[in-house]
PDB file of N, CA and C in Angstrom:
ATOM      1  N   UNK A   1       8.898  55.378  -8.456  1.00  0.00           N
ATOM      2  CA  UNK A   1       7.908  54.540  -9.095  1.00  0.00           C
ATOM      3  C   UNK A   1       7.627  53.303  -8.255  1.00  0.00           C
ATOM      4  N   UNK A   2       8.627  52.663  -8.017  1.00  0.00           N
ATOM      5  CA  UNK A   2       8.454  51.704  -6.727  1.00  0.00           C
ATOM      6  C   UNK A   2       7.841  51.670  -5.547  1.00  0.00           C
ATOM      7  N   UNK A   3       8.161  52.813  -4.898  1.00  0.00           N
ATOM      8  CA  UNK A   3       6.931  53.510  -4.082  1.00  0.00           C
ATOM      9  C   UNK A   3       5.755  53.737  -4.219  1.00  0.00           C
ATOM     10  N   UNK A   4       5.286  54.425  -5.569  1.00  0.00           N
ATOM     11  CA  UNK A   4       3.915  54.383  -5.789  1.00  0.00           C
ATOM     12  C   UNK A   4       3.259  53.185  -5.781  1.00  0.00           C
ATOM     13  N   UNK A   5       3.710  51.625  -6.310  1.00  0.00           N
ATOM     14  CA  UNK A   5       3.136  50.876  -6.710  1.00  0.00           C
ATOM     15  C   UNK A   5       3.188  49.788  -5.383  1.00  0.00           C
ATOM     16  N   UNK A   6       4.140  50.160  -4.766  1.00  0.00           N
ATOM     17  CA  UNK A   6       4.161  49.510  -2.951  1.00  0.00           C
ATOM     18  C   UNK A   6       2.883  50.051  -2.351  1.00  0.00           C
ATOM     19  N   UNK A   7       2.980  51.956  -2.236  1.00  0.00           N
ATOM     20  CA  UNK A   7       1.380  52.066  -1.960  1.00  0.00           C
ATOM     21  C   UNK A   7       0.209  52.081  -2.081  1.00  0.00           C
ATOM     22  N   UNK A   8       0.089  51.648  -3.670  1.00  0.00           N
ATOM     23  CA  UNK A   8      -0.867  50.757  -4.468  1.00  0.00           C
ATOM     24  C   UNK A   8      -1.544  49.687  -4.026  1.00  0.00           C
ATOM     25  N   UNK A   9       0.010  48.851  -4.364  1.00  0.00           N
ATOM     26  CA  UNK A   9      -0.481  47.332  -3.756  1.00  0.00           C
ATOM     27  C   UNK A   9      -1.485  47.447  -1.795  1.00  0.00           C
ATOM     28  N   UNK A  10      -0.482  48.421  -0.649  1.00  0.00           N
ATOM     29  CA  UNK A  10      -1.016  48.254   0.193  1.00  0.00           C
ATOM     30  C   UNK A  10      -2.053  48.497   0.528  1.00  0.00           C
ATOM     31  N   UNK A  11      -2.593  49.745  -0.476  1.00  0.00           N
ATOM     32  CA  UNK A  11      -4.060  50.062  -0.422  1.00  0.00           C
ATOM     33  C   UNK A  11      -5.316  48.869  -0.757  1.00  0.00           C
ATOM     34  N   UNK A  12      -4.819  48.318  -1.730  1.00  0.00           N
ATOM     35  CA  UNK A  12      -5.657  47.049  -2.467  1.00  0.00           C
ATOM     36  C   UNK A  12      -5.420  46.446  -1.567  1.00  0.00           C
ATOM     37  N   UNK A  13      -4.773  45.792  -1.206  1.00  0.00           N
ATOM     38  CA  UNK A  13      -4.765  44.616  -0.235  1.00  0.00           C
ATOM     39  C   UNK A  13      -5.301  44.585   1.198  1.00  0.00           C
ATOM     40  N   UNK A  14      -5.338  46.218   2.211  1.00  0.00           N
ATOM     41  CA  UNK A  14      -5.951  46.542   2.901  1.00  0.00           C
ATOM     42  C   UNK A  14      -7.804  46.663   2.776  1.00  0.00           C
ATOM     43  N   UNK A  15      -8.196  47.331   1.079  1.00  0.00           N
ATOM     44  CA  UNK A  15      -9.343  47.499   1.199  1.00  0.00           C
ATOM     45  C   UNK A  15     -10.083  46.098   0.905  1.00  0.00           C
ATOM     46  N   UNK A  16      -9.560  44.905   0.274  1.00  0.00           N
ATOM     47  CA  UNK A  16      -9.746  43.553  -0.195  1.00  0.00           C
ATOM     48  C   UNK A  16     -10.055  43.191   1.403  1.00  0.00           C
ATOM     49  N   UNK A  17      -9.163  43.204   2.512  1.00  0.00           N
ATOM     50  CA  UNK A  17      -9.882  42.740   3.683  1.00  0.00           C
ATOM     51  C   UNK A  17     -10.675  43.174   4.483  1.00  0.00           C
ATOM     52  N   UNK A  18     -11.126  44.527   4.093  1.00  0.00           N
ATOM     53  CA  UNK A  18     -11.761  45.276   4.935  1.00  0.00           C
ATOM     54  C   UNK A  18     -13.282  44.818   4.074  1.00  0.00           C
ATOM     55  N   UNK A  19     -13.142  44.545   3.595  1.00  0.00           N
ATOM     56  CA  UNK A  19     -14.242  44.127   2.271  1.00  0.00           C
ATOM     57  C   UNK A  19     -14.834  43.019   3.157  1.00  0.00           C
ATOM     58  N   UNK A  20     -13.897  42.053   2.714  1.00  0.00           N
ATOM     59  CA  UNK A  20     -14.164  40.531   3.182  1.00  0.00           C
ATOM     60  C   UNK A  20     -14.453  40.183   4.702  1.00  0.00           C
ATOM     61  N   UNK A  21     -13.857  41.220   5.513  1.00  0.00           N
ATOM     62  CA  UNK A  21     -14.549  40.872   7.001  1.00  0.00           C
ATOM     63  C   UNK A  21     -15.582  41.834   7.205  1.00  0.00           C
ATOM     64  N   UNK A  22     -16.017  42.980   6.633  1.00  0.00           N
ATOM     65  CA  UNK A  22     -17.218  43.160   6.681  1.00  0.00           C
ATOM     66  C   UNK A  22     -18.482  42.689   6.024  1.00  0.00           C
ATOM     67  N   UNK A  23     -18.270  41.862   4.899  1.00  0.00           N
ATOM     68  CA  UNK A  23     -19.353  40.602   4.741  1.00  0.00           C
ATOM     69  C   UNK A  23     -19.406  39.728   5.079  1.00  0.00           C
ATOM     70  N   UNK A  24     -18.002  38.954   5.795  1.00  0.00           N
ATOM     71  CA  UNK A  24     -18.333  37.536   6.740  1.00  0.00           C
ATOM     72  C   UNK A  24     -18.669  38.621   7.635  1.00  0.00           C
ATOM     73  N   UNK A  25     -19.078  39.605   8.440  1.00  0.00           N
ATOM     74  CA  UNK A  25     -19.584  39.852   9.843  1.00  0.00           C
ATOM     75  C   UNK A  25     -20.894  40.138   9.421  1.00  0.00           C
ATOM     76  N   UNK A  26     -21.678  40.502   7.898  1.00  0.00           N
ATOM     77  CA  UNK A  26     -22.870  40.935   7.646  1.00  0.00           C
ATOM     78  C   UNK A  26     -23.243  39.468   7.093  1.00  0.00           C
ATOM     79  N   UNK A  27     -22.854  38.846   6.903  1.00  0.00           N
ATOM     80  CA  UNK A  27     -23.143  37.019   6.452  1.00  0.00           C
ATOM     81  C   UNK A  27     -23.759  36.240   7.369  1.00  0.00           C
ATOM     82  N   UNK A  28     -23.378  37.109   9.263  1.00  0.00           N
ATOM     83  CA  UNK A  28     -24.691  36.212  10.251  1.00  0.00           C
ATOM     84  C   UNK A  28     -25.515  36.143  10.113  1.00  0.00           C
ATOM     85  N   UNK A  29     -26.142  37.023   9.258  1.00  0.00           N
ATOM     86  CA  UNK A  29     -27.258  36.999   8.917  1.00  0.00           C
ATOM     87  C   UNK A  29     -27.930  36.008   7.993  1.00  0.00           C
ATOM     88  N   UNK A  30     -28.796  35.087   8.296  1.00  0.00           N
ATOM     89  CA  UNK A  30     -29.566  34.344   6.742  1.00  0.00           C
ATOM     90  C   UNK A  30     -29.590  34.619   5.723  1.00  0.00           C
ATOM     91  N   UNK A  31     -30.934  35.951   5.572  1.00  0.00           N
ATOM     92  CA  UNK A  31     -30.893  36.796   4.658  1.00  0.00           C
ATOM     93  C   UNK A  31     -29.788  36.994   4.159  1.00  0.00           C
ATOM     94  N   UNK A  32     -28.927  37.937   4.600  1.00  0.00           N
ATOM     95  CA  UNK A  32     -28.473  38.768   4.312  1.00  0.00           C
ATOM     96  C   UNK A  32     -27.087  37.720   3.133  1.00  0.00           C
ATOM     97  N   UNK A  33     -26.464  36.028   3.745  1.00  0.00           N
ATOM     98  CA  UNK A  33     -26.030  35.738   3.414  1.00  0.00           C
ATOM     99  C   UNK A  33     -26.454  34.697   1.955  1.00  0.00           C
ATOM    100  N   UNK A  34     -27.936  34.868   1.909  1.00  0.00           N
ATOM    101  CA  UNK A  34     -28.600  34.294   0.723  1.00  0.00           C
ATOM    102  C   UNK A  34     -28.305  35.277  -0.075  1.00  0.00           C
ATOM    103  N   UNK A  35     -28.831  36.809   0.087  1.00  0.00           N
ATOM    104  CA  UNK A  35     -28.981  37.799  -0.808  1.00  0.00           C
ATOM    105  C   UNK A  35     -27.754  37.966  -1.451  1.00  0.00           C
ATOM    106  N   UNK A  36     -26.488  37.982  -0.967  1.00  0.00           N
ATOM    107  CA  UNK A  36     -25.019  38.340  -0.987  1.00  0.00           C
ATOM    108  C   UNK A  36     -24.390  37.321  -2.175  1.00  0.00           C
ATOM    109  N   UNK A  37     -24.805  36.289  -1.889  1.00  0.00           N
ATOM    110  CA  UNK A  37     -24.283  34.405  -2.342  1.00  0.00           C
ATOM    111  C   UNK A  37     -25.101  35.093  -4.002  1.00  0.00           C
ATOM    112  N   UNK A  38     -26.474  34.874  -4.055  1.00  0.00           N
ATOM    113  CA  UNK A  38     -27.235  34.826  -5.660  1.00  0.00           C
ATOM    114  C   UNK A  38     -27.413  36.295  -6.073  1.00  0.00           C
ATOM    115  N   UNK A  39     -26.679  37.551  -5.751  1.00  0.00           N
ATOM    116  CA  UNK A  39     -26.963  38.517  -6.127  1.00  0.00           C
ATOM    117  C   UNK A  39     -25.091  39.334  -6.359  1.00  0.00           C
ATOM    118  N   UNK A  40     -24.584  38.926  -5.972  1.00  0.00           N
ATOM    119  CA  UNK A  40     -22.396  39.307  -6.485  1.00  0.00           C
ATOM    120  C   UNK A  40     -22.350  37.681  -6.507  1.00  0.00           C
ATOM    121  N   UNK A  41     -20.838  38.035  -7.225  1.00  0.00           N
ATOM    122  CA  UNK A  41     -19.381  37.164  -7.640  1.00  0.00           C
ATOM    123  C   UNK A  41     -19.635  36.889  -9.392  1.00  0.00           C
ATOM    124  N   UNK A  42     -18.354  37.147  -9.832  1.00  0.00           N
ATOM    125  CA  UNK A  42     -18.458  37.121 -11.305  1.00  0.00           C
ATOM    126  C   UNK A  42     -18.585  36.019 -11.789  1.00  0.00           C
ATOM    127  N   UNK A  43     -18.371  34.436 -11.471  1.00  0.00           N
ATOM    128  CA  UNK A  43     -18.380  33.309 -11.913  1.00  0.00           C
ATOM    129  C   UNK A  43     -19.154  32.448 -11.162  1.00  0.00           C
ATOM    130  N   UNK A  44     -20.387  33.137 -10.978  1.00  0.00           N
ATOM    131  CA  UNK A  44     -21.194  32.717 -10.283  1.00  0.00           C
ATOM    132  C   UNK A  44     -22.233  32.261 -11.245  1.00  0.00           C
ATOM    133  N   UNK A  45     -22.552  31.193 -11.343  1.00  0.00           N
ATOM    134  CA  UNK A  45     -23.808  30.654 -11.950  1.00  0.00           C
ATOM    135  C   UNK A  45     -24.865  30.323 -11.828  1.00  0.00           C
ATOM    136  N   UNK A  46     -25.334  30.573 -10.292  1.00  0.00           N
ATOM    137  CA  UNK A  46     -26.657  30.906  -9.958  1.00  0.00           C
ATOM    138  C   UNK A  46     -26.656  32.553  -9.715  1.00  0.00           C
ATOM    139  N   UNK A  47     -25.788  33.565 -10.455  1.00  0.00           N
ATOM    140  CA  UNK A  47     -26.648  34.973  -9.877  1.00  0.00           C
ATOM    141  C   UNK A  47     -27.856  35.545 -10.131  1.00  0.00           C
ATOM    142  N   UNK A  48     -28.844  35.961  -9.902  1.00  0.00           N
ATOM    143  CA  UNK A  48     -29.749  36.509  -9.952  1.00  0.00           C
ATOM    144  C   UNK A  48     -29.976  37.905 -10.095  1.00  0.00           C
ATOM    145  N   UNK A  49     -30.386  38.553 -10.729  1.00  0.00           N
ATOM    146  CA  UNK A  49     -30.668  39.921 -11.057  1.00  0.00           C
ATOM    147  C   UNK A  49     -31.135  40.580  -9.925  1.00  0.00           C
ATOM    148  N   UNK A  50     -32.338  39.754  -9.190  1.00  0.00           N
ATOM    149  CA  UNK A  50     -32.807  40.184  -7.596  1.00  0.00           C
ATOM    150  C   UNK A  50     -33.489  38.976  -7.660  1.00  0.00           C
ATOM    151  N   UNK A  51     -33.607  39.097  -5.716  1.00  0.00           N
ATOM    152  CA  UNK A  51     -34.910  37.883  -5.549  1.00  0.00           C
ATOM    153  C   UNK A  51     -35.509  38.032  -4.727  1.00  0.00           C
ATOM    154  N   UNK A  52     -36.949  37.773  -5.526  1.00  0.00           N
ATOM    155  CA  UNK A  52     -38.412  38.298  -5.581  1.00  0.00           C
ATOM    156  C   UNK A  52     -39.100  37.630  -3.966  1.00  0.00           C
ATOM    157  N   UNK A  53     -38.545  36.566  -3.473  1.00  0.00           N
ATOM    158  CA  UNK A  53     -38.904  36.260  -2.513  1.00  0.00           C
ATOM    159  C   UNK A  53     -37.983  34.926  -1.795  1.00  0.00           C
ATOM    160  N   UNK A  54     -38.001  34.774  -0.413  1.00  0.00           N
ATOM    161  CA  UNK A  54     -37.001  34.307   0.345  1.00  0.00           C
ATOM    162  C   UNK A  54     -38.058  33.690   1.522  1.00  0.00           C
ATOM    163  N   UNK A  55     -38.046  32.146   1.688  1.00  0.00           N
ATOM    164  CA  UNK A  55     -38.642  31.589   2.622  1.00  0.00           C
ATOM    165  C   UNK A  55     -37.585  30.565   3.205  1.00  0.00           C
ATOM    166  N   UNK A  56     -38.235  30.816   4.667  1.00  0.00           N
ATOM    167  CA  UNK A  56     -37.218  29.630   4.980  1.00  0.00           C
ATOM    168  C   UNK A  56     -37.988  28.015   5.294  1.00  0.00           C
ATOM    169  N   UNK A  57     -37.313  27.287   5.081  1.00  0.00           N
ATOM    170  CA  UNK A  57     -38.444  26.089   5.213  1.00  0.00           C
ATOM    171  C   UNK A  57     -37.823  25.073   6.715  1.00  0.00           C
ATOM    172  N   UNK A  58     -36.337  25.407   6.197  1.00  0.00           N
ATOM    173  CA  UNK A  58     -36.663  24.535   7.664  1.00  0.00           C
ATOM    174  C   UNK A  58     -34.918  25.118   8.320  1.00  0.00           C
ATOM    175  N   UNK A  59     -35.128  25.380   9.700  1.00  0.00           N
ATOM    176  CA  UNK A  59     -33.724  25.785  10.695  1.00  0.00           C
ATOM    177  C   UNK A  59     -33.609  24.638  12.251  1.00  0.00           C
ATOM    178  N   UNK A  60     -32.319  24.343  12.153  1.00  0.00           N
ATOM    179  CA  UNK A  60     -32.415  24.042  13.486  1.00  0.00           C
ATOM    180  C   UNK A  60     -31.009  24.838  14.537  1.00  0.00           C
ATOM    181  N   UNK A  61     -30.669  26.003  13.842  1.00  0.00           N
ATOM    182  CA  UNK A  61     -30.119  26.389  14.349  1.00  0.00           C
ATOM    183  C   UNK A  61     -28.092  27.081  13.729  1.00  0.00           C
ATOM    184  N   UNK A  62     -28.141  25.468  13.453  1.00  0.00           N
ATOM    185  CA  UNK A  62     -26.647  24.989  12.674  1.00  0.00           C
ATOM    186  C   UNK A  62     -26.817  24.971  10.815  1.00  0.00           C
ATOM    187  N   UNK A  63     -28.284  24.025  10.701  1.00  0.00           N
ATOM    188  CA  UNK A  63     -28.580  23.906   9.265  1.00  0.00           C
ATOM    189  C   UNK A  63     -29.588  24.185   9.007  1.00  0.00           C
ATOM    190  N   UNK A  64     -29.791  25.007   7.879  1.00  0.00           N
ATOM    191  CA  UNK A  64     -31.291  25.848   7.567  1.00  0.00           C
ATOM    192  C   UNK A  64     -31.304  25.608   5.569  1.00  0.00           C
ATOM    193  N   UNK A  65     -32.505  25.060   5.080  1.00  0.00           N
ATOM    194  CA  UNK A  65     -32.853  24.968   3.710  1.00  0.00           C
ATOM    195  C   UNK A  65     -33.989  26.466   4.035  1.00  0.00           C
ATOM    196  N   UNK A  66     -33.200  27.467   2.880  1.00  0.00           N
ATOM    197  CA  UNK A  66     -34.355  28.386   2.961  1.00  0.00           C
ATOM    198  C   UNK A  66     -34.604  28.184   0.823  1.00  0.00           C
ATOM    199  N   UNK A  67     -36.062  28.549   0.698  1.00  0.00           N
ATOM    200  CA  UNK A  67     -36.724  28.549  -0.651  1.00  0.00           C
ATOM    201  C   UNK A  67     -36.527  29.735  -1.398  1.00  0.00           C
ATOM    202  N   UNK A  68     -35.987  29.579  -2.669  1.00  0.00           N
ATOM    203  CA  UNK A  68     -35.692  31.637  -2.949  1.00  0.00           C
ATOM    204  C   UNK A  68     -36.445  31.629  -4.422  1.00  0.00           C
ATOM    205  N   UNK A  69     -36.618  32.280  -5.119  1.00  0.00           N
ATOM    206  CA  UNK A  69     -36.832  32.662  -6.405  1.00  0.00           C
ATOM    207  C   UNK A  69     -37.057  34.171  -7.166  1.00  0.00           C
ATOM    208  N   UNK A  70     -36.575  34.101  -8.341  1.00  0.00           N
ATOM    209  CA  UNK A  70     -36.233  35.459  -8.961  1.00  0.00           C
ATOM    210  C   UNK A  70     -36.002  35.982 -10.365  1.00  0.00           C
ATOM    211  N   UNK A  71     -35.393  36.789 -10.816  1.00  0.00           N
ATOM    212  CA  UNK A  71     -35.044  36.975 -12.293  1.00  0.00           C
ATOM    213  C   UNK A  71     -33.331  36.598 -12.183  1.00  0.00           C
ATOM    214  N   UNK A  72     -33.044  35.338 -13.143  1.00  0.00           N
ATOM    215  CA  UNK A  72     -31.751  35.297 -13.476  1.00  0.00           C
ATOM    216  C   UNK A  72     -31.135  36.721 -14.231  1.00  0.00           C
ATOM    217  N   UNK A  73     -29.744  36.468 -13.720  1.00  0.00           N
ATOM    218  CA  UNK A  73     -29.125  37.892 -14.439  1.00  0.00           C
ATOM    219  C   UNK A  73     -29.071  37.834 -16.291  1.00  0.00           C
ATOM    220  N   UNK A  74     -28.410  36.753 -16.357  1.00  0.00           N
ATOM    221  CA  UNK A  74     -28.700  36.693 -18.144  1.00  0.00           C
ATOM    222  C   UNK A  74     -30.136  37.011 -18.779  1.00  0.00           C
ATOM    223  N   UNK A  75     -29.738  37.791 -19.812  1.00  0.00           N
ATOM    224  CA  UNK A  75     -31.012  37.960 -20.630  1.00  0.00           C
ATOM    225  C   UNK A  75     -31.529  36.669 -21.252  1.00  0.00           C
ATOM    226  N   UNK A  76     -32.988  36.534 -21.407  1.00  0.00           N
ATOM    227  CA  UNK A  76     -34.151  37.555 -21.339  1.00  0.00           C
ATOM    228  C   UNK A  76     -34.388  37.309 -20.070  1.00  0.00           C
ATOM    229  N   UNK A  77     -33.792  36.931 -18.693  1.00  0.00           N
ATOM    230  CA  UNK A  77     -34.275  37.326 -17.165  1.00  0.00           C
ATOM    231  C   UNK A  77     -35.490  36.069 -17.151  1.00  0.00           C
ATOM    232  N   UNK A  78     -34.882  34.771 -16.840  1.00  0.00           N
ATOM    233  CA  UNK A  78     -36.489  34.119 -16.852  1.00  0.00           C
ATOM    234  C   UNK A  78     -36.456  34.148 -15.543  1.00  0.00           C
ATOM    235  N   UNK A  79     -37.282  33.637 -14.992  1.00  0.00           N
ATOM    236  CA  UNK A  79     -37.734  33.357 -13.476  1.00  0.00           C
ATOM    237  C   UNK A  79     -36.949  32.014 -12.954  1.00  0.00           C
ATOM    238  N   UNK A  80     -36.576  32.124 -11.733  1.00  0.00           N
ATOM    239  CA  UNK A  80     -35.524  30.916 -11.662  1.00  0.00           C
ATOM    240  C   UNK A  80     -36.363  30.245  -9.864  1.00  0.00           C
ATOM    241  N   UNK A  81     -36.436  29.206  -9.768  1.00  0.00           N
ATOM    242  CA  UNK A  81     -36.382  28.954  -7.955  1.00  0.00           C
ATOM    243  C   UNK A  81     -35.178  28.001  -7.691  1.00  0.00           C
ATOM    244  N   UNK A  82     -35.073  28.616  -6.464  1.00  0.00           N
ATOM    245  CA  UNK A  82     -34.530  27.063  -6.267  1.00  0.00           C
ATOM    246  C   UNK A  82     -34.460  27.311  -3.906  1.00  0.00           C
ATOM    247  N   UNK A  83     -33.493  26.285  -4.446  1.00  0.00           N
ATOM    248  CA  UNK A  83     -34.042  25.023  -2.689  1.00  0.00           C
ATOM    249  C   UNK A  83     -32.281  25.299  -2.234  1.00  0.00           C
ATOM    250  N   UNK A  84     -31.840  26.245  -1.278  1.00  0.00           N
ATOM    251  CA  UNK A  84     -30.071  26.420  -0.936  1.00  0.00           C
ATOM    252  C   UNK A  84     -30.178  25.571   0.551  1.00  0.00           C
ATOM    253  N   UNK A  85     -29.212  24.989   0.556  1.00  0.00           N
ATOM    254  CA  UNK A  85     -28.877  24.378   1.763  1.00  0.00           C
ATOM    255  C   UNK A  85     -27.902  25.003   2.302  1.00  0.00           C
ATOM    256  N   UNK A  86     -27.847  25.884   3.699  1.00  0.00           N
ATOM    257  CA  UNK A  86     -26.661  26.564   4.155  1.00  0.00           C
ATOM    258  C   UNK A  86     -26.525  25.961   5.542  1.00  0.00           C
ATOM    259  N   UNK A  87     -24.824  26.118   5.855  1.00  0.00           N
ATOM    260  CA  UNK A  87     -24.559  25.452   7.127  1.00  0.00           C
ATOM    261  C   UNK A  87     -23.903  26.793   7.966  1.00  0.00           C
ATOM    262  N   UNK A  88     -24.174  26.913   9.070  1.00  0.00           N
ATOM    263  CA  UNK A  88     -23.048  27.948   9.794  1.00  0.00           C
ATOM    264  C   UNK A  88     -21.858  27.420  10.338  1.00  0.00           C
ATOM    265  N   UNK A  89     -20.637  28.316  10.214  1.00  0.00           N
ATOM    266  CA  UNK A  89     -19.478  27.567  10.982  1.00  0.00           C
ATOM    267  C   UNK A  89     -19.360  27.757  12.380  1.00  0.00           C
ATOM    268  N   UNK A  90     -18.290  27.728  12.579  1.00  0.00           N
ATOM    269  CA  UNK A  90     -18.118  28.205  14.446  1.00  0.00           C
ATOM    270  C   UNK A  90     -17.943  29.421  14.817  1.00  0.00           C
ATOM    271  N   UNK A  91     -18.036  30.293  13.631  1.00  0.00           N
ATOM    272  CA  UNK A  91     -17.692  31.635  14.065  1.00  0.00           C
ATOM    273  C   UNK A  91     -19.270  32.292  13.917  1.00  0.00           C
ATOM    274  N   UNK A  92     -19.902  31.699  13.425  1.00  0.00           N
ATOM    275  CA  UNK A  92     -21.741  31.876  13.235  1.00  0.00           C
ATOM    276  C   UNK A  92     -21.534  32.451  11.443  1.00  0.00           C
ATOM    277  N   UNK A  93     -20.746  32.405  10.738  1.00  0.00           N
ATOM    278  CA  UNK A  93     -21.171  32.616   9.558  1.00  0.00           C
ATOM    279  C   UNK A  93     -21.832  31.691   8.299  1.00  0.00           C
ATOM    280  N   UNK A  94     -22.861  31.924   7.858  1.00  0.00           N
ATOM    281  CA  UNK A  94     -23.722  31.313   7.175  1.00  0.00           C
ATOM    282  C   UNK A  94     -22.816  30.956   6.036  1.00  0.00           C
ATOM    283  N   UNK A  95     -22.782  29.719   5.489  1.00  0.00           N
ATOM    284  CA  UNK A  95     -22.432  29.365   4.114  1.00  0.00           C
ATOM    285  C   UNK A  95     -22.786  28.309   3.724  1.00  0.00           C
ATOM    286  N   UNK A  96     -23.293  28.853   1.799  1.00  0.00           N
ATOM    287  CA  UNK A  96     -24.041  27.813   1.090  1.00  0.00           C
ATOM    288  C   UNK A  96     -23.346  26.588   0.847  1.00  0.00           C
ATOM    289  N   UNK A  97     -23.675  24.904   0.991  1.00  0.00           N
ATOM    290  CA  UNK A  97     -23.584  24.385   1.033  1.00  0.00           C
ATOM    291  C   UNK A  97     -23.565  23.381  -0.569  1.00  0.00           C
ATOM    292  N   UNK A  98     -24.949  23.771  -0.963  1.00  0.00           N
ATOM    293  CA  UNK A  98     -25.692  23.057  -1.824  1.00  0.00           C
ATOM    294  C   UNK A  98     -27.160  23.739  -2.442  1.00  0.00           C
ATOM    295  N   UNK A  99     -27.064  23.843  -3.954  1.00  0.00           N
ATOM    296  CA  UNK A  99     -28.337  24.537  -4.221  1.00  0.00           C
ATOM    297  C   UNK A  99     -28.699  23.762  -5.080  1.00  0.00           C
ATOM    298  N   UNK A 100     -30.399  23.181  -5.084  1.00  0.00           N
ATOM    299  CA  UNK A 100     -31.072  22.510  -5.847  1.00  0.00           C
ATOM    300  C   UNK A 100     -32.148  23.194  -6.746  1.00  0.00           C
ATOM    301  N   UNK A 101     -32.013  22.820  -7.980  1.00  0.00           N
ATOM    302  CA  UNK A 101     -33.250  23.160  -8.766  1.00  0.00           C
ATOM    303  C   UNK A 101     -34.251  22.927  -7.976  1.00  0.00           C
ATOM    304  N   UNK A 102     -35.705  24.160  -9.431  1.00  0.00           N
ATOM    305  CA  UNK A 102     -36.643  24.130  -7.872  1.00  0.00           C
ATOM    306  C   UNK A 102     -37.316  22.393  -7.900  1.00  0.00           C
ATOM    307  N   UNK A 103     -37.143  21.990  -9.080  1.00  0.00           N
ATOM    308  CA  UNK A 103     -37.710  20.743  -9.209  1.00  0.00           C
ATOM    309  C   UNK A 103     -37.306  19.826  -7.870  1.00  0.00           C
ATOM    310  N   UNK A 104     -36.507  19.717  -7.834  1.00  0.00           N
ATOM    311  CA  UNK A 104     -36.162  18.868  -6.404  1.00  0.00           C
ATOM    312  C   UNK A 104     -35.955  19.411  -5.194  1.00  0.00           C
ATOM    313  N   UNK A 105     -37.509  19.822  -4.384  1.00  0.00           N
ATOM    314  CA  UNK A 105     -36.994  20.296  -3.700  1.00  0.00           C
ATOM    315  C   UNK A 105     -37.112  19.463  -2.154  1.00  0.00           C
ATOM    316  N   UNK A 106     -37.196  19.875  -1.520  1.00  0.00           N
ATOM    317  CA  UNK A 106     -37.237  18.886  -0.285  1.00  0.00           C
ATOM    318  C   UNK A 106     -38.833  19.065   0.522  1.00  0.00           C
ATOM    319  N   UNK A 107     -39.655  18.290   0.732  1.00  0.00           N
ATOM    320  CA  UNK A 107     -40.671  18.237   1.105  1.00  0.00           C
ATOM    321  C   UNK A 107     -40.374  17.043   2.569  1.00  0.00           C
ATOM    322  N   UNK A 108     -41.173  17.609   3.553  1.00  0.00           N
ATOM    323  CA  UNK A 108     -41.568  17.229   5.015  1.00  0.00           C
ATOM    324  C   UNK A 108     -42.815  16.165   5.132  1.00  0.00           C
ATOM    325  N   UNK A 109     -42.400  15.060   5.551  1.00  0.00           N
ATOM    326  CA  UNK A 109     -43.668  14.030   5.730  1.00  0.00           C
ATOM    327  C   UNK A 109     -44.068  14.038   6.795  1.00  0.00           C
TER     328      UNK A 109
END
């Protein structure tokens, strides 16, 4: 019985990282790390059901505000926007920083 639950545990714990470094390596991506961030994680309170559209407004490389909006996952699904601020680290993976309602969003003078 001990055995089984040793090769239990090693299975879980192997597929948990095989998980996690194949979405920090699919996370270089912008996209891909917006879509990932508001669409999984269970205690997530911006998830989104899907989203309907993805702009970016401004990159310089390191820091990028891209514009998103969509159907929240809770019913009745209203329409949600908002304004994510993501930074990349040193390994080039994208991560959210800061997400603003769409009310405040950041405008260019």
């Amino acid at each position: 019985m001990k055995k089984f639950l040793a090769i239990c545990l090693t299975v879980v714990i192997v597929g948990g990282f095989i998980k996690f470094t194949y979405t920090s390596n699919k996370c270089k991506n912008i996209n891909h790390a917006v879509q990932h961030y508001f669409t999984s994680g269970i205690l997530n309170r911006y998830k989104m059901y899907n989203i309907g559209t993805l702009d970016l407004s401004f990159s310089n490389g390191n820091i990028a505000v891209v514009k998103i909006d969509g159907m929240e996952k809770k019913s009745p699904h209203h329409q949600r926007a908002y304004s994510v601020f993501l930074e990349r680290n040193s390994q080039g993976i994208w991560k959210v920083k800061k997400i603003y309602p769409a009310q405040v969003t950041l405008q260019s003078q």
